[in-house]
Protein backbone atom coordinates (compact mmCIF):
# COMPACT_ATOMS: atom_id res chain seq x y z
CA UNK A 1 0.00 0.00 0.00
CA UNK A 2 3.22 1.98 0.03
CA UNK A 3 3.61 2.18 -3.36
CA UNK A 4 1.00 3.81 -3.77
CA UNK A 5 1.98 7.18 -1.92
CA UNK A 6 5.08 7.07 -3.09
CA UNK A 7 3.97 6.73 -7.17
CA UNK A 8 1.27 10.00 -6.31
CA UNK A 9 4.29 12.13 -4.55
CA UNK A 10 6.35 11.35 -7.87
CA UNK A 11 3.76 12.31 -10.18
CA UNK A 12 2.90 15.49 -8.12
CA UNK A 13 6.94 16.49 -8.73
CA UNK A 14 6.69 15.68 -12.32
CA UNK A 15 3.47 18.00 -13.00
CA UNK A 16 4.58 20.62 -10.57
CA UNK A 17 7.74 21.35 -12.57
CA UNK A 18 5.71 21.09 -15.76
CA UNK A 19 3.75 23.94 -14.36
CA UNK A 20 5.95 26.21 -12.38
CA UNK A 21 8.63 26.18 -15.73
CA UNK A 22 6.32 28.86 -17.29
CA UNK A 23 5.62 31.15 -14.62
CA UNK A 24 9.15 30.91 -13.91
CA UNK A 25 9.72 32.80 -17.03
CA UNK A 26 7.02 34.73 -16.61
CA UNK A 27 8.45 35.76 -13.14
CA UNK A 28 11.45 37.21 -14.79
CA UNK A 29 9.83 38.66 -17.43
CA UNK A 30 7.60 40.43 -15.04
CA UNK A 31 10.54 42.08 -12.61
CA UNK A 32 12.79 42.68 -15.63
CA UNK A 33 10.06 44.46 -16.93
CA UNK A 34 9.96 46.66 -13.50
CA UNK A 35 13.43 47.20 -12.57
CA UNK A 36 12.94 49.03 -16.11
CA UNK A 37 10.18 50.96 -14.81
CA UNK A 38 7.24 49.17 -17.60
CA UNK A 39 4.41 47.48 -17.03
CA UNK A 40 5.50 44.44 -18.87
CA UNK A 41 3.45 41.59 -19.40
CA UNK A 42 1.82 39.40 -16.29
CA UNK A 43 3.16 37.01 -14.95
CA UNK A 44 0.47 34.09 -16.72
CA UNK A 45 1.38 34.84 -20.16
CA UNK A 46 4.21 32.27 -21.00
CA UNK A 47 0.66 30.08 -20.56
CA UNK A 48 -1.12 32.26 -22.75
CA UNK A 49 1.47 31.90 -25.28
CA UNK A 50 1.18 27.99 -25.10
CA UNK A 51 -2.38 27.88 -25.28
CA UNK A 52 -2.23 30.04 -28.78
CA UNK A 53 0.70 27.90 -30.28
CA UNK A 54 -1.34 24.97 -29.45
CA UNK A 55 -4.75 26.13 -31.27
CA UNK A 56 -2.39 26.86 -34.07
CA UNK A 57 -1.80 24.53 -36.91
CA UNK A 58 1.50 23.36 -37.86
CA UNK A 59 3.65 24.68 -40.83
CA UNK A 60 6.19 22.66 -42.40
CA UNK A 61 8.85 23.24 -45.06
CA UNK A 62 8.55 21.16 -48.25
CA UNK A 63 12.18 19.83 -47.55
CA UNK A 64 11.86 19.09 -43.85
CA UNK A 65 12.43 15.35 -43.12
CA UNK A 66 10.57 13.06 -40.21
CA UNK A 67 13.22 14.45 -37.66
CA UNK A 68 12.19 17.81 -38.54
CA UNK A 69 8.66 16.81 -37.06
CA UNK A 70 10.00 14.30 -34.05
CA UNK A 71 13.13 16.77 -32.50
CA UNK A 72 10.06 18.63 -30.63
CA UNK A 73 8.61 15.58 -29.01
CA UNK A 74 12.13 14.33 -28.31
CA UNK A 75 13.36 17.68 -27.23
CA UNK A 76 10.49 18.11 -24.33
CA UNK A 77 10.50 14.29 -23.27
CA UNK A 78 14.15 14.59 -22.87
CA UNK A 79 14.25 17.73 -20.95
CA UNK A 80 10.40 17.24 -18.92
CA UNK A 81 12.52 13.86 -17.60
CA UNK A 82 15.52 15.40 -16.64
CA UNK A 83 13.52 18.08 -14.46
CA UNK A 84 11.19 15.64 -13.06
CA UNK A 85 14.61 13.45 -12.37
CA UNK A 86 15.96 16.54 -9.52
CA UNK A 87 14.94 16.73 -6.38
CA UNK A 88 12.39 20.02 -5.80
CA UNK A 89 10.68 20.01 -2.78
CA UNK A 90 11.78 16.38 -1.55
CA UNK A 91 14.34 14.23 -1.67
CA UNK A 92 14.42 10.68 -1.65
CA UNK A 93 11.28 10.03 -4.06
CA UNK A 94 10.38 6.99 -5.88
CA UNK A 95 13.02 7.24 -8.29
CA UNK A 96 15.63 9.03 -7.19
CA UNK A 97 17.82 6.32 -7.67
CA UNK A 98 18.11 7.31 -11.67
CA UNK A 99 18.14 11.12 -10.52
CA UNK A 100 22.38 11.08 -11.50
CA UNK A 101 23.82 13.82 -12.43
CA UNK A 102 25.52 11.89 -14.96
CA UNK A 103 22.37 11.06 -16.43
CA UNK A 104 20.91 14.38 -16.29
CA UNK A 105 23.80 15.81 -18.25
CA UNK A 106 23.37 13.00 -20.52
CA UNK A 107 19.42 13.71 -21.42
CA UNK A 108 19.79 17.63 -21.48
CA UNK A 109 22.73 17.21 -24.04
CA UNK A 110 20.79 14.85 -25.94
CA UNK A 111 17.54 17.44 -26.11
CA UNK A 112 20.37 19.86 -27.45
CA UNK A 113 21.74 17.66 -29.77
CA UNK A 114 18.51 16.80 -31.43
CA UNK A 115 18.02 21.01 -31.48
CA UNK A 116 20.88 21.26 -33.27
CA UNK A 117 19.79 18.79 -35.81
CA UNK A 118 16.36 20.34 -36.44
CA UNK A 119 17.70 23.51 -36.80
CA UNK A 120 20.41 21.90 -39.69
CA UNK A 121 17.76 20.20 -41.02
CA UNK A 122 15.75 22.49 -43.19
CA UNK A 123 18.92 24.28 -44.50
CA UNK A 124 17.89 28.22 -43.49
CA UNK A 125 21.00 29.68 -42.75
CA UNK A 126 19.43 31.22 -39.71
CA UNK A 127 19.10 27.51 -38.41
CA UNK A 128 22.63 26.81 -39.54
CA UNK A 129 24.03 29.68 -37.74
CA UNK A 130 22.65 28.80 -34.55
CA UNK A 131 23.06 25.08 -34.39
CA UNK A 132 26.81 26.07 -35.15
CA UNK A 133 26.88 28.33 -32.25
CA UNK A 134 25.38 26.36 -29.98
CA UNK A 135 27.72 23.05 -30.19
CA UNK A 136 30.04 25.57 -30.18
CA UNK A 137 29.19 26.92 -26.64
CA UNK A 138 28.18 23.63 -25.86
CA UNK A 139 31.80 22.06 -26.72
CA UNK A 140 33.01 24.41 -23.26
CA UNK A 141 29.87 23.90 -21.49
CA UNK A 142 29.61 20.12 -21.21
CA UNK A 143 33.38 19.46 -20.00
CA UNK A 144 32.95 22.22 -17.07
CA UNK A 145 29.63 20.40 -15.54
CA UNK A 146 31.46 16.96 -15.95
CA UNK A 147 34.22 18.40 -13.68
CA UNK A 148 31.64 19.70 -11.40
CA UNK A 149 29.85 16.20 -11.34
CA UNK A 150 33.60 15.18 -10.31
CA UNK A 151 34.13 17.71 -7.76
CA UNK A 152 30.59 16.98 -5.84
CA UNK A 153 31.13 13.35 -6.32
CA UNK A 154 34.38 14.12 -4.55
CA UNK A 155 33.35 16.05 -2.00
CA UNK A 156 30.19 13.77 -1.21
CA UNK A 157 31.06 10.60 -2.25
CA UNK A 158 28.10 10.45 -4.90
CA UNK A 159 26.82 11.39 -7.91
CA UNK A 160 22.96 10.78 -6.95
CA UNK A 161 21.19 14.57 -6.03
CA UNK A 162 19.20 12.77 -3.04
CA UNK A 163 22.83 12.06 -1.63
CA UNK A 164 24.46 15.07 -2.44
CA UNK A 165 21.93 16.93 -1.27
CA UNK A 166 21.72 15.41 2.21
CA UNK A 167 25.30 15.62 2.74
CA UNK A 168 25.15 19.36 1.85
CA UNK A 169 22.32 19.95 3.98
CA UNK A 170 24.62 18.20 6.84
CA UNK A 171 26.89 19.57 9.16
CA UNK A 172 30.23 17.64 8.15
CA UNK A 173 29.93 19.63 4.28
CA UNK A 174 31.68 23.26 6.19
CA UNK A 175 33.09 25.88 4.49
CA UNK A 176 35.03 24.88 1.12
CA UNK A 177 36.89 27.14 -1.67
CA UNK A 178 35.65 24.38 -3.97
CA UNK A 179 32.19 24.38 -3.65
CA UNK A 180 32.57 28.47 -4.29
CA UNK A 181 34.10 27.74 -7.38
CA UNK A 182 31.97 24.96 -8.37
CA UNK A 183 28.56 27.30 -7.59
CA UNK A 184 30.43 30.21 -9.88
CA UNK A 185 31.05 27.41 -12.81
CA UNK A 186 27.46 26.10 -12.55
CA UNK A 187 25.95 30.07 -12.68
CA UNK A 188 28.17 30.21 -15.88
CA UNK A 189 26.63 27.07 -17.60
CA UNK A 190 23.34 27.76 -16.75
CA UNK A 191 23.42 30.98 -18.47
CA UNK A 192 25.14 30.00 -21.45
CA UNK A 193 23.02 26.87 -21.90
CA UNK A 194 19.43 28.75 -21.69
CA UNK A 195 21.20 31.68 -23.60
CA UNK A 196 20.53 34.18 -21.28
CA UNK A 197 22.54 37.59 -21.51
CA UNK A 198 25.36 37.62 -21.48
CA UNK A 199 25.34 34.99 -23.87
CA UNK A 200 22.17 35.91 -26.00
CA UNK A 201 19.23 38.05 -25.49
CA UNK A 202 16.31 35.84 -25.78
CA UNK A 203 13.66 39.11 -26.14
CA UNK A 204 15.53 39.75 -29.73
CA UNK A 205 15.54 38.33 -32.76
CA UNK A 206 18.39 39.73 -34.26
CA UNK A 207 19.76 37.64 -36.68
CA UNK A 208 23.87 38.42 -36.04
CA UNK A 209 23.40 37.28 -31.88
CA UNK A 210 20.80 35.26 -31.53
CA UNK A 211 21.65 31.51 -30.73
CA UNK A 212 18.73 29.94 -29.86
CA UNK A 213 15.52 31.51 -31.48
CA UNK A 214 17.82 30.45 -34.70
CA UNK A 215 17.34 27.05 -34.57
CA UNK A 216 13.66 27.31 -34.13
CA UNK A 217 12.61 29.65 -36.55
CA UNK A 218 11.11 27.12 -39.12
CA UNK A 219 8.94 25.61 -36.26
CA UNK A 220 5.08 26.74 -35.47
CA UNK A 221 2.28 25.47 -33.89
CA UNK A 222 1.90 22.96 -31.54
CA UNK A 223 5.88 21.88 -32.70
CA UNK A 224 6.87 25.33 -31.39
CA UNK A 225 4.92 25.26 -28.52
CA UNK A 226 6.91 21.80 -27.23
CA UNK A 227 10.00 23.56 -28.06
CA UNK A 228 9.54 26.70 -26.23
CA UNK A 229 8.11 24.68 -23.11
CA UNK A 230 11.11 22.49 -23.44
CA UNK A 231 13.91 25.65 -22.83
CA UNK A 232 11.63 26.73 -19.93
CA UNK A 233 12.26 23.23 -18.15
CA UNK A 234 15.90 23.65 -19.38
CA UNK A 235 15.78 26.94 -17.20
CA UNK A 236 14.44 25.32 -14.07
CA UNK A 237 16.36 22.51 -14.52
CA UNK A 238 19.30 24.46 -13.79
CA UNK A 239 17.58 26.44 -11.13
CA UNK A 240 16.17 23.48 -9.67
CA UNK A 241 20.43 21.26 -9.48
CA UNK A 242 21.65 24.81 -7.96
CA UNK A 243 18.83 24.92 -5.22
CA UNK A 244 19.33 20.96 -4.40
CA UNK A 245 22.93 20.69 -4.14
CA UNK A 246 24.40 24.16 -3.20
CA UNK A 247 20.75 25.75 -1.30
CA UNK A 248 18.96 22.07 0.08
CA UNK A 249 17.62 24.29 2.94
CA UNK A 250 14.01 23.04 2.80
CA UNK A 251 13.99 19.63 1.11
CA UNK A 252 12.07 16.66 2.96
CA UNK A 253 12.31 13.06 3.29
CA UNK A 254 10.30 10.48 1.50
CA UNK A 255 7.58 9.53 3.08
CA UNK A 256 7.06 12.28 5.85
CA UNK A 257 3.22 14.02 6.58
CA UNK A 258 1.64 16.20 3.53
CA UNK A 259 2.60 18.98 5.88
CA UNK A 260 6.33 18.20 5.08
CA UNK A 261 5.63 18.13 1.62
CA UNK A 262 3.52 21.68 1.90
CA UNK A 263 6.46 23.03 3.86
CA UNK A 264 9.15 21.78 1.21
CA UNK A 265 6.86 22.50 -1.76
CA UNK A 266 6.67 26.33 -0.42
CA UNK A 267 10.68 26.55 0.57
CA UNK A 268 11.16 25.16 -3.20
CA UNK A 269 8.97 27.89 -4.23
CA UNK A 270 10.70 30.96 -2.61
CA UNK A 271 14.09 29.77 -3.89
CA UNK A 272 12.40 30.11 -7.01
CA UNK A 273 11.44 33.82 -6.70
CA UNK A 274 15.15 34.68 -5.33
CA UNK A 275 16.31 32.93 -8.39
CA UNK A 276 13.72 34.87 -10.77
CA UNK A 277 14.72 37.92 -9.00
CA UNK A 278 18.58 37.62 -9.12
CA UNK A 279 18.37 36.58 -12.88
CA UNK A 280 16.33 39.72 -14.09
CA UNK A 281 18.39 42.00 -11.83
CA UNK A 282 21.62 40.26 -13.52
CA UNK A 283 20.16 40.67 -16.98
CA UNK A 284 18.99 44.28 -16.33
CA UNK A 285 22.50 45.23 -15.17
CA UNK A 286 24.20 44.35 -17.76
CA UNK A 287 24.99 44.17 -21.38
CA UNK A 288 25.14 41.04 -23.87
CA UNK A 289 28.54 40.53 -25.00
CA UNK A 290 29.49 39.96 -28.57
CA UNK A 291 29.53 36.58 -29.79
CA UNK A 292 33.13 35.91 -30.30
CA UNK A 293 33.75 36.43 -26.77
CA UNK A 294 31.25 33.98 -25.50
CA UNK A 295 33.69 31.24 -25.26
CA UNK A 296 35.97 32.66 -23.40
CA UNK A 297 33.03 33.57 -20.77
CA UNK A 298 32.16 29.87 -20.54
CA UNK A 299 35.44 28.97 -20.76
CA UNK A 300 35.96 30.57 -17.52
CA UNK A 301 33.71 27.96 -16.06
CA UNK A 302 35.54 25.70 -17.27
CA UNK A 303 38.63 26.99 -15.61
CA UNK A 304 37.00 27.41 -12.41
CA UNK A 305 35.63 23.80 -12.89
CA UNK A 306 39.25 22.32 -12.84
CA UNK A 307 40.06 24.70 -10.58
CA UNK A 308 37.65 23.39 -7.96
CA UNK A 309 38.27 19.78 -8.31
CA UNK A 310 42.17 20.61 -8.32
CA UNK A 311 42.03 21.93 -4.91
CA UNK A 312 39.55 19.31 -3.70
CA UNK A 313 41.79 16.67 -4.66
CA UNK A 314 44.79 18.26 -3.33
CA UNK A 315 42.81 18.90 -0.15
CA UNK A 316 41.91 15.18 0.05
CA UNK A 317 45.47 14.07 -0.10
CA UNK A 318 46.72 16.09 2.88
């Protein structure tokens, strides 16, 4: 009779990201939008925006092939799995024992890989352009999380977020220079990956910067609608790993009393808003580089990446 808690509890976290990933957006949208002193839109219309893309009907290019029309399926279940996979407002769920980190890496760069495809696909040079840029960023910004997946697994002796997570939540983590570094790296790669300024500007569509609004130009409809949902999970995805390993203030334990969950579900919540807020007030203060520099930006996470798992490992042997 067990199971059957524990399968509801699951599902609740799966839906629940599903459904905070949009007002997430529309959370930053909203304060960016003030800290310039405009109204801006409200906070509900990223759902708006589904709903229309969804009545819409679908437009296809004469030369677009069958993964033209499956990338946005694979894209969201890819991505909607990987989010589901981290631990929100409890830890310890049904299957946490697949929430890796390795794994997580694993299906968010196979969402952008398939990206990248679909935008190659059609042959717009648009699409070309920013498939090319993203594997580009993406060739810095895949080797700096797998040295932060080493340095936590160092540091807490696993690689699964339900024990990472407890062990930084305990009292024998303390004060490290590595974790610093590793929390600067992982702030770097999350804005690179959901092309957020500095990287990209994702209000514009100007064809010399953007990155990804390139690759899905050619889609519309209910395709679009996936895809758009899909970099929203991407978003709180990253939000989501920096809240359960470096912030697990808040999480509960499997199995504990629906008022756990309500408490954890609410302390998930607010370290959503602090994250909405510090993003928009980052964006607001300050200007999207040029494209050429972008690697060396992310490189820097990778630097500090190597950096952090150097002095961990020299720590260790002391």
């Amino acid at each position: 009779m067990a199971l059957i808690p524990e399968l509801i509890v699951q599902g609740v976290q799966m839906f629940l990201v599903l459904a905070l990933a949009p007002a997430l957006v529309g959370f930053v949208r909203k304060v960016k939008s003030q800290l310039l002193r405009r109204q801006g839109p409200p906070i509900v219309q990223p759902y708006r925006d589904l709903i229309r893309l969804l009545r819409k009907d679908v437009v296809l290019a004469h030369n677009a092939s069958w993964l033209f029309r499956a990338a946005p399926y694979l894209i969201f279940a890819a991505t909607w799995v990987a989010a589901a996979l981290v631990p929100t407002f409890a830890a310890g769920l049904m299957f946490s024992w697949s929430a890796d980190l390795v794994a997580i890496i694993a299906l968010l760069g196979s969402a952008r890989f398939f990206l990248a495809l679909a935008g190659l696909d059609v042959g717009t040079s648009f699409g070309g352009i920013g498939s090319s840029r993203e594997v580009m960023f993406a060739s810095l910004a895949e080797p700096a999380l797998i040295v932060i997946v080493f340095t936590l697994a160092m540091i807490a002796g696993s690689t699964q977020l339900s024990t990472i997570a407890s062990f930084m939540a305990s009292s024998a983590v303390g004060l490290r220079v590595s974790l610093g570094l590793a929390l600067i790296s992982l702030v770097i790669v999350a804005l690179a990956e959901n092309a957020r300024i500095p990287v990209d500007n994702p209000a514009t569509h100007l064809e010399l910067t953007m990155v990804h609004e390139a690759m899905v130009l050619e889609y519309s409809g209910r395709h679009l609608a996936l895809v758009e949902l899909a970099s929203w999970l991407q978003l709180l995805v990253y939000v989501s790993l920096i809240g359960c390993i470096f912030f697990p203030w808040g999480l509960t334990a499997a199995g504990t009393s629906p008022g756990g969950y309500l408490a954890g579900l609410a302390a998930y919540v607010l370290k959503l808003v602090a994250s909405g807020v510090l993003l928009a007030t980052f964006e607001v203060t300050i200007a999207k580089m040029r494209v050429f520099r972008v690697p060396e930006f992310v490189g820097v996470a990778l630097m500090l990446a190597l950096l952090a798992m150097l002095l961990r490992f020299v720590s260790s042997s002391l």
